[in-house]
N, C-alpha and C. Protein backbone atom coordinates (compact mmCIF):
# COMPACT_ATOMS: atom_id res chain seq x y z
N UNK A 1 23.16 106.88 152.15
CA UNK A 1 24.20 106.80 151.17
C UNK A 1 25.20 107.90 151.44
N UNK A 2 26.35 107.86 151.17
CA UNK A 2 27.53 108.90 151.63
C UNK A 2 27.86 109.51 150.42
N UNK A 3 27.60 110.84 150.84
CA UNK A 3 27.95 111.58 149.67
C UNK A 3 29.58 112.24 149.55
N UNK A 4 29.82 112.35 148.38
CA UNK A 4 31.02 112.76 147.85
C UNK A 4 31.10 114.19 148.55
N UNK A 5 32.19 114.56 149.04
CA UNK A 5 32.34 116.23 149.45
C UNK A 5 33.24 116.66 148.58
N UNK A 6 34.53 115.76 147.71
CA UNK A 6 34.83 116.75 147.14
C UNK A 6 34.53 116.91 145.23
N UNK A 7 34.60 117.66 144.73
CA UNK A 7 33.82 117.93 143.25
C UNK A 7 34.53 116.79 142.13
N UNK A 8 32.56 116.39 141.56
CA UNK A 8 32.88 115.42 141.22
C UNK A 8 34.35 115.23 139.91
N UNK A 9 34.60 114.34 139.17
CA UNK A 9 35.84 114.73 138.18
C UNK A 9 34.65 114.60 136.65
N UNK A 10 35.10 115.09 136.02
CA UNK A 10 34.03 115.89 134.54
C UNK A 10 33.54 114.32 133.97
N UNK A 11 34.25 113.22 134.38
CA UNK A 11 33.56 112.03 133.36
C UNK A 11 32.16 111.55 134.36
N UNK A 12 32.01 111.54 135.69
CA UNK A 12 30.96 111.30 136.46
C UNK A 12 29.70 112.18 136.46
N UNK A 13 28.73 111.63 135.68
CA UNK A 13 27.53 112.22 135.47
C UNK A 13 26.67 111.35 136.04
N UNK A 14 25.73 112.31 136.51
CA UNK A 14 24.19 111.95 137.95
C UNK A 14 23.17 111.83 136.63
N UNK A 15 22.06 111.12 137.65
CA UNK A 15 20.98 110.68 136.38
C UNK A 15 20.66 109.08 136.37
N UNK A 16 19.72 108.68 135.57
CA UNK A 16 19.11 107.64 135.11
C UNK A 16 20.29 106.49 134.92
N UNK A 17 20.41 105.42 135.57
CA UNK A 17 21.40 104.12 135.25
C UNK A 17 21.18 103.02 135.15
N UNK A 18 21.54 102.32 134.11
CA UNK A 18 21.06 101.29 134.05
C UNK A 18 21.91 100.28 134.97
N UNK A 19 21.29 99.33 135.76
CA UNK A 19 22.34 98.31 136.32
C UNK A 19 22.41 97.23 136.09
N UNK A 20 23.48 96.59 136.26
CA UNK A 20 23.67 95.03 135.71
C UNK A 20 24.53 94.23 136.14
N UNK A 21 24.48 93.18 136.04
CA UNK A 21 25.36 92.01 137.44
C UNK A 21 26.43 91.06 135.92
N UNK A 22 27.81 90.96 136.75
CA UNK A 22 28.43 89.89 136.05
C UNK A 22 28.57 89.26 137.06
N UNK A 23 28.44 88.06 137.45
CA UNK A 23 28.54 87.27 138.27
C UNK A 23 28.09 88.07 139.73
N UNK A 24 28.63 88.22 140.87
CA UNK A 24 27.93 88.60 142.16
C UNK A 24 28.16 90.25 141.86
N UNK A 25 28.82 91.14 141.06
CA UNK A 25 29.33 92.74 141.32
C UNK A 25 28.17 93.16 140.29
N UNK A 26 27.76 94.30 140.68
CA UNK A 26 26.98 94.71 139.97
C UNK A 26 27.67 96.34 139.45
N UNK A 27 27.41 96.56 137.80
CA UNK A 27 27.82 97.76 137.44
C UNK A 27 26.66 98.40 137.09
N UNK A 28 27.16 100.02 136.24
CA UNK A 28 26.18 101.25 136.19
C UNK A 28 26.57 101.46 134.81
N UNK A 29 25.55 101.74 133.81
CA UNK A 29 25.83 102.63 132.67
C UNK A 29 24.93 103.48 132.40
N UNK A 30 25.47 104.50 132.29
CA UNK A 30 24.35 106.23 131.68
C UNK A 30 23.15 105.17 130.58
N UNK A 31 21.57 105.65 130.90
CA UNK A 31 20.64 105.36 130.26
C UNK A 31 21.25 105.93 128.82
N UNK A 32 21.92 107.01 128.99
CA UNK A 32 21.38 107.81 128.10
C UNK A 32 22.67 107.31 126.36
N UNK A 33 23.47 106.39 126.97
CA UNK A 33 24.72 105.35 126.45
C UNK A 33 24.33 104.36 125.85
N UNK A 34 22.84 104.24 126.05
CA UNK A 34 22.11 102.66 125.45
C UNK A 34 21.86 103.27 124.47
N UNK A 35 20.94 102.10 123.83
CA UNK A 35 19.98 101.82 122.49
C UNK A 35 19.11 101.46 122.96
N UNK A 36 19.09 100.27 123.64
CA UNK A 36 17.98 99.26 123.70
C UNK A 36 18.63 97.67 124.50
N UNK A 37 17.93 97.66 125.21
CA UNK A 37 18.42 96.13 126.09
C UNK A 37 17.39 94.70 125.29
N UNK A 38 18.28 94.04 124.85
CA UNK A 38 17.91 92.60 124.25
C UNK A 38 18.13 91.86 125.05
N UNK A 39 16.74 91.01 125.20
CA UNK A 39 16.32 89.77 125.96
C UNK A 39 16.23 88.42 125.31
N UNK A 40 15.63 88.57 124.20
CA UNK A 40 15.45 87.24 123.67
C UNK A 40 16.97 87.20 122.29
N UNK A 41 17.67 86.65 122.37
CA UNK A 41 18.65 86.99 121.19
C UNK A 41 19.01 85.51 120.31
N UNK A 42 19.53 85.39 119.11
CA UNK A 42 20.27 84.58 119.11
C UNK A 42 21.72 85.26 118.40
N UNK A 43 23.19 85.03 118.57
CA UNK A 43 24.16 85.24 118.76
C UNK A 43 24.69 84.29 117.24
N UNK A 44 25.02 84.73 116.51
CA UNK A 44 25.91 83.96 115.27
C UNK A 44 27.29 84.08 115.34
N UNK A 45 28.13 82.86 115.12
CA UNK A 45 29.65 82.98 115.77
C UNK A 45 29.94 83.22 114.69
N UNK A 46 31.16 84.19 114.29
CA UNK A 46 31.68 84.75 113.20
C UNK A 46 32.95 84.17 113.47
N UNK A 47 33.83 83.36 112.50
CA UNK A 47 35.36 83.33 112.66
C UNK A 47 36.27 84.30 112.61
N UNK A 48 36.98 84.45 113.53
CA UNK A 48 38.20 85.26 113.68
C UNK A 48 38.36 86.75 114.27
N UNK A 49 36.85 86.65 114.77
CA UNK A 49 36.90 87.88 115.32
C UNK A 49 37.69 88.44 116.38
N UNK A 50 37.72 89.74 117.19
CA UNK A 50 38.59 89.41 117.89
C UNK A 50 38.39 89.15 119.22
N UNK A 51 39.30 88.35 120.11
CA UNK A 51 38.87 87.31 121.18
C UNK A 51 37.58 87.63 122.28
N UNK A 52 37.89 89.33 122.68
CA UNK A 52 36.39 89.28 123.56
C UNK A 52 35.05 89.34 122.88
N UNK A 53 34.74 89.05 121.08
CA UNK A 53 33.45 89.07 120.66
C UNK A 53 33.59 87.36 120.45
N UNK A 54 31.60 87.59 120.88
CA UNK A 54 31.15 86.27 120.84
C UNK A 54 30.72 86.11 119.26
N UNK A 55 30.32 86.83 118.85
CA UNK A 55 29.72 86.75 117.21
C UNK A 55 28.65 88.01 117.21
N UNK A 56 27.78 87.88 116.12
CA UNK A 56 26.68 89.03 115.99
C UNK A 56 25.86 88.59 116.25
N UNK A 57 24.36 89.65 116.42
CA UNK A 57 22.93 89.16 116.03
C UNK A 57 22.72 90.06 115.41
N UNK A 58 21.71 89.66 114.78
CA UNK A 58 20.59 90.78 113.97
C UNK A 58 19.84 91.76 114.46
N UNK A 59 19.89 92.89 114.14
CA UNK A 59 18.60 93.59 114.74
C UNK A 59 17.76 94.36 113.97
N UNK A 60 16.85 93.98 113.63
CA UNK A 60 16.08 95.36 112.67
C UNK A 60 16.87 95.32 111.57
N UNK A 61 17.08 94.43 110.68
CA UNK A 61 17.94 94.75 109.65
C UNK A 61 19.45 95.11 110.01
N UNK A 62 19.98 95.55 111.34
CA UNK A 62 21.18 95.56 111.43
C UNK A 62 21.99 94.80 112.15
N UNK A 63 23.29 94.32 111.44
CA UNK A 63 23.86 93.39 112.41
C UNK A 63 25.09 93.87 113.42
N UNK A 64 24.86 93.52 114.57
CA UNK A 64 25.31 93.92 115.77
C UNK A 64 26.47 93.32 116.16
N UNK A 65 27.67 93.69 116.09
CA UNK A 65 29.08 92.95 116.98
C UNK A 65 28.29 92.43 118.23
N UNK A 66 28.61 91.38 118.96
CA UNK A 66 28.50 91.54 120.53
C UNK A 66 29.64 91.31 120.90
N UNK A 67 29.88 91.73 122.16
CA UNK A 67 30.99 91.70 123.13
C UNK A 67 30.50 91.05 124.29
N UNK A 68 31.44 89.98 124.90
CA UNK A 68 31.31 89.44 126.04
C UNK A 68 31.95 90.20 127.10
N UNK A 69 31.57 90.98 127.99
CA UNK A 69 31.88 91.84 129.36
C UNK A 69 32.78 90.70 129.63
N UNK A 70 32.03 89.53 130.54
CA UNK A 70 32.90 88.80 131.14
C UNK A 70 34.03 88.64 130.85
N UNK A 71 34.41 88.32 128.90
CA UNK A 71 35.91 88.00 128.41
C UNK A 71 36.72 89.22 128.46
N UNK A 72 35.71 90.32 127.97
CA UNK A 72 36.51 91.76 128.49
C UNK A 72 37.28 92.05 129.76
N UNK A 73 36.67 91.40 130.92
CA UNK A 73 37.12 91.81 132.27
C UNK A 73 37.64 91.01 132.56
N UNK A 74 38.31 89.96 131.75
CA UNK A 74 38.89 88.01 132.64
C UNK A 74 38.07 87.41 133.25
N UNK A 75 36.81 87.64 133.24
CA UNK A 75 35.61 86.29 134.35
C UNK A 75 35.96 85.09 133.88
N UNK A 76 35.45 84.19 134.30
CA UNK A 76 35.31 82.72 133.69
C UNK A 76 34.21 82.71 132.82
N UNK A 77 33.88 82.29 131.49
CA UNK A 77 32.90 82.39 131.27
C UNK A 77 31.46 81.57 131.31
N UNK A 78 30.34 81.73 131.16
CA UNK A 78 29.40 80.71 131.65
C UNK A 78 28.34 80.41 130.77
N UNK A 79 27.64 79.91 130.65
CA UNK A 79 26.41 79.67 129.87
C UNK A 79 25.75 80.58 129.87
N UNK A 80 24.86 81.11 128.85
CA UNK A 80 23.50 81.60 129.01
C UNK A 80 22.60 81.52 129.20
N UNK A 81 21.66 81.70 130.47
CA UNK A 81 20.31 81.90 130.78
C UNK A 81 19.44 82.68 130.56
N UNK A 82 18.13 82.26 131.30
CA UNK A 82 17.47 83.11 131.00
C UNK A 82 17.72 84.46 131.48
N UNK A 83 18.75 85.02 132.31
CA UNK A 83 18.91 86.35 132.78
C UNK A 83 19.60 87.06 131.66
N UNK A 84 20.42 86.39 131.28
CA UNK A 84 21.54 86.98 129.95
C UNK A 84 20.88 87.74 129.10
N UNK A 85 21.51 89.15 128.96
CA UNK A 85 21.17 90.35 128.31
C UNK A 85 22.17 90.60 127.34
N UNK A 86 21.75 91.43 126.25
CA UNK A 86 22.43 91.86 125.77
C UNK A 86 21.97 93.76 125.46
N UNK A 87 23.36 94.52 126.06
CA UNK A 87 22.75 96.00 126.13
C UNK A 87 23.40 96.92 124.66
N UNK A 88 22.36 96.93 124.18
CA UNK A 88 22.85 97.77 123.01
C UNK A 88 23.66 99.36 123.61
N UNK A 89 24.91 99.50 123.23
CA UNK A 89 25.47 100.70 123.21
C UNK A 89 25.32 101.88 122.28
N UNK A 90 25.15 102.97 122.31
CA UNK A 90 24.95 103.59 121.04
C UNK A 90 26.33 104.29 120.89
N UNK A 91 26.98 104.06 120.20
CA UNK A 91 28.84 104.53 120.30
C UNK A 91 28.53 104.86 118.75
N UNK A 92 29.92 105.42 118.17
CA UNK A 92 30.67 105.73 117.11
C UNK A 92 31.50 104.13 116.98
N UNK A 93 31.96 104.12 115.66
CA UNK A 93 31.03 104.69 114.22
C UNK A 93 29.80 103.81 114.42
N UNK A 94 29.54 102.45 115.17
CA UNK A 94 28.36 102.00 114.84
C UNK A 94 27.88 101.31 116.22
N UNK A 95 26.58 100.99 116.47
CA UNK A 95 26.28 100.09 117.42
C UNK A 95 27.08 98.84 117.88
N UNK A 96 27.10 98.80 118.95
CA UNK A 96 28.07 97.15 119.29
C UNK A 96 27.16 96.84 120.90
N UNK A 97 27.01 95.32 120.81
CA UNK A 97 26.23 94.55 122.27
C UNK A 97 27.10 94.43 122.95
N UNK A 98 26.46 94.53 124.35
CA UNK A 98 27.44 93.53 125.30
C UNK A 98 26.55 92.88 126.15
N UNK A 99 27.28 91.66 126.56
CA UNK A 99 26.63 90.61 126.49
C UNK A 99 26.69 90.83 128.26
N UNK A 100 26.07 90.30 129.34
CA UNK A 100 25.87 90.51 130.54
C UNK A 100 25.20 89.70 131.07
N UNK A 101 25.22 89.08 132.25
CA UNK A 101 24.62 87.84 133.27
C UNK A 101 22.88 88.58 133.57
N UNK A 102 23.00 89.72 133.70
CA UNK A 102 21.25 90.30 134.00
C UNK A 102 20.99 91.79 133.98
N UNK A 103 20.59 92.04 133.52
CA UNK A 103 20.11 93.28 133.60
C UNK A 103 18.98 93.64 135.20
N UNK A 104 19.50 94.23 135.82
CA UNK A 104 18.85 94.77 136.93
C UNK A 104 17.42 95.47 137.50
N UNK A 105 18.07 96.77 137.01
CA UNK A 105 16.82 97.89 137.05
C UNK A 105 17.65 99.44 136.73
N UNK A 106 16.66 100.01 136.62
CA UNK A 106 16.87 101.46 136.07
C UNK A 106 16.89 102.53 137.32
N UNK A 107 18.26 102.94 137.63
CA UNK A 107 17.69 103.96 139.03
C UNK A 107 18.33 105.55 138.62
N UNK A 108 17.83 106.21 139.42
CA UNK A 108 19.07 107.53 139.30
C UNK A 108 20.22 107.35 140.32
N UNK A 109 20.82 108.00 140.13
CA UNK A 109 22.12 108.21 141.02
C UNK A 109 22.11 109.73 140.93
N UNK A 110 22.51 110.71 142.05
CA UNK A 110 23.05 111.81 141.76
C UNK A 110 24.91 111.66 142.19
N UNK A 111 25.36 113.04 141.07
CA UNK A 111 27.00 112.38 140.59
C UNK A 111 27.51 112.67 141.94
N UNK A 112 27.01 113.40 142.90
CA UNK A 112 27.72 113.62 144.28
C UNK A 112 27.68 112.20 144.87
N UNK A 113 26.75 111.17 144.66
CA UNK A 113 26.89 110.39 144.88
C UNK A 113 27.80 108.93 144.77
N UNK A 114 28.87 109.77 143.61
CA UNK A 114 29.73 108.31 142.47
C UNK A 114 31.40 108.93 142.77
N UNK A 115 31.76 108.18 143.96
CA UNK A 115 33.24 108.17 143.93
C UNK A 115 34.12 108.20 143.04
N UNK A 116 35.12 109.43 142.13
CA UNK A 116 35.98 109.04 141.64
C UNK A 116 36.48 107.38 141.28
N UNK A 117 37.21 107.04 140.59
CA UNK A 117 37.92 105.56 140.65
C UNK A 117 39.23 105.94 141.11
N UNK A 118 39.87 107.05 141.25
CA UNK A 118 41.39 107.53 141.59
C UNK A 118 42.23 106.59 140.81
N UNK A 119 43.28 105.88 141.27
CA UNK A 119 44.47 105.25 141.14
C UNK A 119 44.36 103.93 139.56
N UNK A 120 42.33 103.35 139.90
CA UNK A 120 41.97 102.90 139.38
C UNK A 120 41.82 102.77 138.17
N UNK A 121 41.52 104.22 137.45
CA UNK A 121 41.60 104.37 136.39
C UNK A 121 42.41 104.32 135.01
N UNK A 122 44.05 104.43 136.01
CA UNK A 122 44.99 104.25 134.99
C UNK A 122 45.04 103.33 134.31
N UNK A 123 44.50 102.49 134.64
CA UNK A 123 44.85 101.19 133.40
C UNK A 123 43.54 100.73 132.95
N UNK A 124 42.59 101.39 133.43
CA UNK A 124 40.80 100.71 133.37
C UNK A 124 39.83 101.81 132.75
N UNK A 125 40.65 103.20 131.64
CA UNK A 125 40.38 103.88 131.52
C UNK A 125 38.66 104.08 131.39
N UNK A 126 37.83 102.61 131.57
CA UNK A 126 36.68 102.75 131.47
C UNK A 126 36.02 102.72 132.39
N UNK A 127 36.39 103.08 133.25
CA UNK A 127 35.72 103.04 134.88
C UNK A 127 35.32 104.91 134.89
N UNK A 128 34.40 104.81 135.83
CA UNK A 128 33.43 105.70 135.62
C UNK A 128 33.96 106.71 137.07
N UNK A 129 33.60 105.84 138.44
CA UNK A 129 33.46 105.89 139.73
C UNK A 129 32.68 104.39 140.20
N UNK A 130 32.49 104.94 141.35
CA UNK A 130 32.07 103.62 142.18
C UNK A 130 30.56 104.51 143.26
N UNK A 131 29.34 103.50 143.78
CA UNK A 131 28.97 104.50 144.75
C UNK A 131 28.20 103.32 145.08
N UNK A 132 27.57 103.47 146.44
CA UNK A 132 26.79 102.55 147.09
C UNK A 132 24.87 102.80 146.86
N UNK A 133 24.72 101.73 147.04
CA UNK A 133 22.75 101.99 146.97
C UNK A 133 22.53 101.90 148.04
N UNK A 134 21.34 102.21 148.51
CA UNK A 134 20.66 102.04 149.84
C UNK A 134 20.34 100.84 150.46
N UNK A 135 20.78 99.96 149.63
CA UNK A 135 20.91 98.90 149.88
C UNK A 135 22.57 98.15 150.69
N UNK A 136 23.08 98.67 150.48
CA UNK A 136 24.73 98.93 150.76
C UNK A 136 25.42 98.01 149.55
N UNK A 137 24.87 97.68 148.31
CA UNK A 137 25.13 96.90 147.00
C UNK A 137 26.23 98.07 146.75
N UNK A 138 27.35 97.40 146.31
CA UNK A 138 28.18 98.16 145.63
C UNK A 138 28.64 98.82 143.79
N UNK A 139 28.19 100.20 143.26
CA UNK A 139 27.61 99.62 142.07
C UNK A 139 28.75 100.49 141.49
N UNK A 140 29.59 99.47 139.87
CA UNK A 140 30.69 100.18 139.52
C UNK A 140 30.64 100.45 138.27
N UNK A 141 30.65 101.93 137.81
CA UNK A 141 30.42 102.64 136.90
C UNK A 141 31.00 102.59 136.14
N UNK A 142 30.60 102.55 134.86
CA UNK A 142 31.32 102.37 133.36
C UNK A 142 30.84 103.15 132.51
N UNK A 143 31.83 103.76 131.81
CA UNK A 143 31.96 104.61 130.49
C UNK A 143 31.65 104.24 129.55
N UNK A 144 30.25 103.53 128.56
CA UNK A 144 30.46 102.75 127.49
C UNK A 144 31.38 103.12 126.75
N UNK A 145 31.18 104.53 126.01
CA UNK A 145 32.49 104.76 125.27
C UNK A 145 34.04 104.05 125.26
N UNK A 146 34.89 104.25 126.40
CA UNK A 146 35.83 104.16 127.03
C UNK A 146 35.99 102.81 127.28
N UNK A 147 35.12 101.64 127.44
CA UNK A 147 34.77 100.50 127.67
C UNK A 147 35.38 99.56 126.37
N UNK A 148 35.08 100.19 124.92
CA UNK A 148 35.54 99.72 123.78
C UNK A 148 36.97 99.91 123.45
N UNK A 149 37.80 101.02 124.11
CA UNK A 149 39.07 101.34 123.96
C UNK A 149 40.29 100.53 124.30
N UNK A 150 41.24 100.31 123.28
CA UNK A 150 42.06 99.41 123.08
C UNK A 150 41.55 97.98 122.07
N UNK A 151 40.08 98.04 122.71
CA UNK A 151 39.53 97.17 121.76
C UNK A 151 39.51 96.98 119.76
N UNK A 152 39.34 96.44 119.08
CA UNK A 152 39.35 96.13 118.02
C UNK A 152 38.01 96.64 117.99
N UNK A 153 37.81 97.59 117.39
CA UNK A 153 36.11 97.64 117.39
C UNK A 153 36.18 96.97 115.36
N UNK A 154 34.65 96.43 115.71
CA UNK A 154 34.19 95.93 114.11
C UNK A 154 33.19 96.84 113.91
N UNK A 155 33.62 96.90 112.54
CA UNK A 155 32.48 98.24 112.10
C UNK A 155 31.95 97.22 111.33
N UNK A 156 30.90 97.92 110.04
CA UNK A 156 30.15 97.37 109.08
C UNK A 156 31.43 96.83 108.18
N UNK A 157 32.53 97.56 107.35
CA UNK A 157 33.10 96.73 106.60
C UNK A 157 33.84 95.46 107.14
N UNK A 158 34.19 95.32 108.17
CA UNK A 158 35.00 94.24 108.73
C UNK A 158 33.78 92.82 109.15
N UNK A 159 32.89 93.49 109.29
CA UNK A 159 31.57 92.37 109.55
C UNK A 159 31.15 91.88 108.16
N UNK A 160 31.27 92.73 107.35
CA UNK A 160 30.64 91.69 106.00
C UNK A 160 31.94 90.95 105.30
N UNK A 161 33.07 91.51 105.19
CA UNK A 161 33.76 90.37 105.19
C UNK A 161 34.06 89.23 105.86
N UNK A 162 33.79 89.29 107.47
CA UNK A 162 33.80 88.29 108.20
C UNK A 162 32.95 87.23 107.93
N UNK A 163 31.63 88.07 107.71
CA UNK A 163 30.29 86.85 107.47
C UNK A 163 30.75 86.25 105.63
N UNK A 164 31.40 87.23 105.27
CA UNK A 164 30.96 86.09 103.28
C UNK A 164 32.51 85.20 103.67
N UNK A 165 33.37 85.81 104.29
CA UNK A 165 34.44 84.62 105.20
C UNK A 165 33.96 83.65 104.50
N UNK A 166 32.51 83.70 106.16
CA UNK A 166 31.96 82.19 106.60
C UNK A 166 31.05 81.86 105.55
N UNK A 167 30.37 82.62 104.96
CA UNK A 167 29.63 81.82 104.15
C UNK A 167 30.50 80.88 103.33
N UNK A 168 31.87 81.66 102.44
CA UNK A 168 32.61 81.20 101.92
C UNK A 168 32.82 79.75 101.91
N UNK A 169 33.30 79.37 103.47
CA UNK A 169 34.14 78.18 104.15
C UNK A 169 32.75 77.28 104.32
N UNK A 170 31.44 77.63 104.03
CA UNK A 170 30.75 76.72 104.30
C UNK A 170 29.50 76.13 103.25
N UNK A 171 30.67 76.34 101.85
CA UNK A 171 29.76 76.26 100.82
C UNK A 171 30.05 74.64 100.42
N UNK A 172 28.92 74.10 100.63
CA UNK A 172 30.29 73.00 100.38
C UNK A 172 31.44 72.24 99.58
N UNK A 173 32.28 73.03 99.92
CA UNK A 173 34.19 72.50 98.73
C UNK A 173 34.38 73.34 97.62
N UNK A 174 32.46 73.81 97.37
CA UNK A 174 32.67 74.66 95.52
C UNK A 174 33.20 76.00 95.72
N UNK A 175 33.99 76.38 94.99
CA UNK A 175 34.07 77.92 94.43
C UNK A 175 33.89 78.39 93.23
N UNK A 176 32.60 79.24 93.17
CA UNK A 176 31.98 79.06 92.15
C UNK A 176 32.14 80.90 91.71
N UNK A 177 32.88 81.20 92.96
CA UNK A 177 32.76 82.80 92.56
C UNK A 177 31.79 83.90 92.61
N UNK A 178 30.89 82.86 93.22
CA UNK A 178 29.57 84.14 93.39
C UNK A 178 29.24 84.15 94.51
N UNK A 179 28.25 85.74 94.63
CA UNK A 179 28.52 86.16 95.70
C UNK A 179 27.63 85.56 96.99
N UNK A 180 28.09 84.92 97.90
CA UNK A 180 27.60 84.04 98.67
C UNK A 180 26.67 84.06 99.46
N UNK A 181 26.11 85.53 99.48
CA UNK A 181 24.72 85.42 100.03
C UNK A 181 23.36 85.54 99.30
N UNK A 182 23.59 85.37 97.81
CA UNK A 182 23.03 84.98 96.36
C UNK A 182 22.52 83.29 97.26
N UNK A 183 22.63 82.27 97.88
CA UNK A 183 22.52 81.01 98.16
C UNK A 183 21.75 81.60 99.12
N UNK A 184 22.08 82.32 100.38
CA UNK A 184 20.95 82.29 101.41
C UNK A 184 19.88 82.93 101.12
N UNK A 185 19.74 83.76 99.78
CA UNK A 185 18.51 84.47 99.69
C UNK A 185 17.51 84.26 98.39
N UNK A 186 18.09 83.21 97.77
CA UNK A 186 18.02 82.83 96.68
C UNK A 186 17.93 83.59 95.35
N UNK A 187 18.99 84.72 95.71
CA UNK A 187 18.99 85.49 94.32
C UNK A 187 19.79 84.87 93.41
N UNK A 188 19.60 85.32 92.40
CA UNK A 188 20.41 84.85 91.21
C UNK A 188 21.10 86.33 90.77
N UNK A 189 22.72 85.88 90.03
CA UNK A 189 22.99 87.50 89.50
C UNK A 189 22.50 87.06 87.87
């Protein structure tokens, strides 16, 4: 592997990475940027969110934005298989998924090892660097943080209005004024 000679720039940090493929390129994110990688999921489409989220899931009592990488980066998008991950981020103010073709494996990298992005960065402020495996796989580093920027992030208040939205629109025709998840749980006020 070819190492970097000159010093790395302060956002490229060595260490534990998780890797992961969108279609044939495979990227890098700091272990230490996760939560938790989801395998088995199901995905609820929320109306109106904004265009690169697919909807939420649940987790543990909390519900999770997801984000589609692919729509983030312009891919085409594709079905889900069985490889399709979803990698919990641990960001400010709250957790958010992103959604990904496979989750890889867990390696270190040291940062002498992770090329700057140079020129790259100006407009991709979430690019990390770039560096090769011993494999000669080319693997391209991402900032989760930085990854959400420009983005619309949804916090908790914008998600529960989104979901009583939908409950709203899918009561059927009545407006009865109450509060709409009183029906999915069968409370009464």
């Amino acid at each position: 592997m070819a190492t970097n000679t000159t010093s790395p720039s302060p956002d490229i940090e060595g260490g534990k990475h998780v890797l992961f493929r969108l279609g044939n390129e495979t990227y890098g994110l700091l272990l230490m940027e996760l939560q938790e990688v989801i395998a088995q999921y199901e995905v609820t489409a929320i109306p109106e969110l904004p265009e690169h989220y697919v909807g939420v899931l649940a987790l543990r009592r909390a519900i999770i934005p997801v984000l589609s990488l692919r729509r983030r980066f312009g891919l085409p998008t594709r079905s889900r298989d069985r490889g399709t991950r979803v990698i919990i981020l641990d960001v400010e103010p709250s957790a958010i998924g992103i959604e990904v073709d496979e989750v890889a494996r867990v390696t270190s990298i040291d940062a002498a090892d992770i090329e700057p992005p140079g020129d790259l960065r100006r407009e991709r402020p979430y690019l990390r660097g770039m560096s090769n495996l011993d494999d000669g796989k080319l693997v391209i580093h991402l900032n989760g943080r930085r990854l959400l920027e420009g983005e619309d992030h949804i916090g908790p208040d914008v998600l529960r209005e989104a979901m009583r939205a939908q409950a709203e629109s899918t009561k059927s025709g009545r407006n009865t004024g109450e509060d709409p998840y009183n029906e999915q749980t069968g409370d009464t006020e």
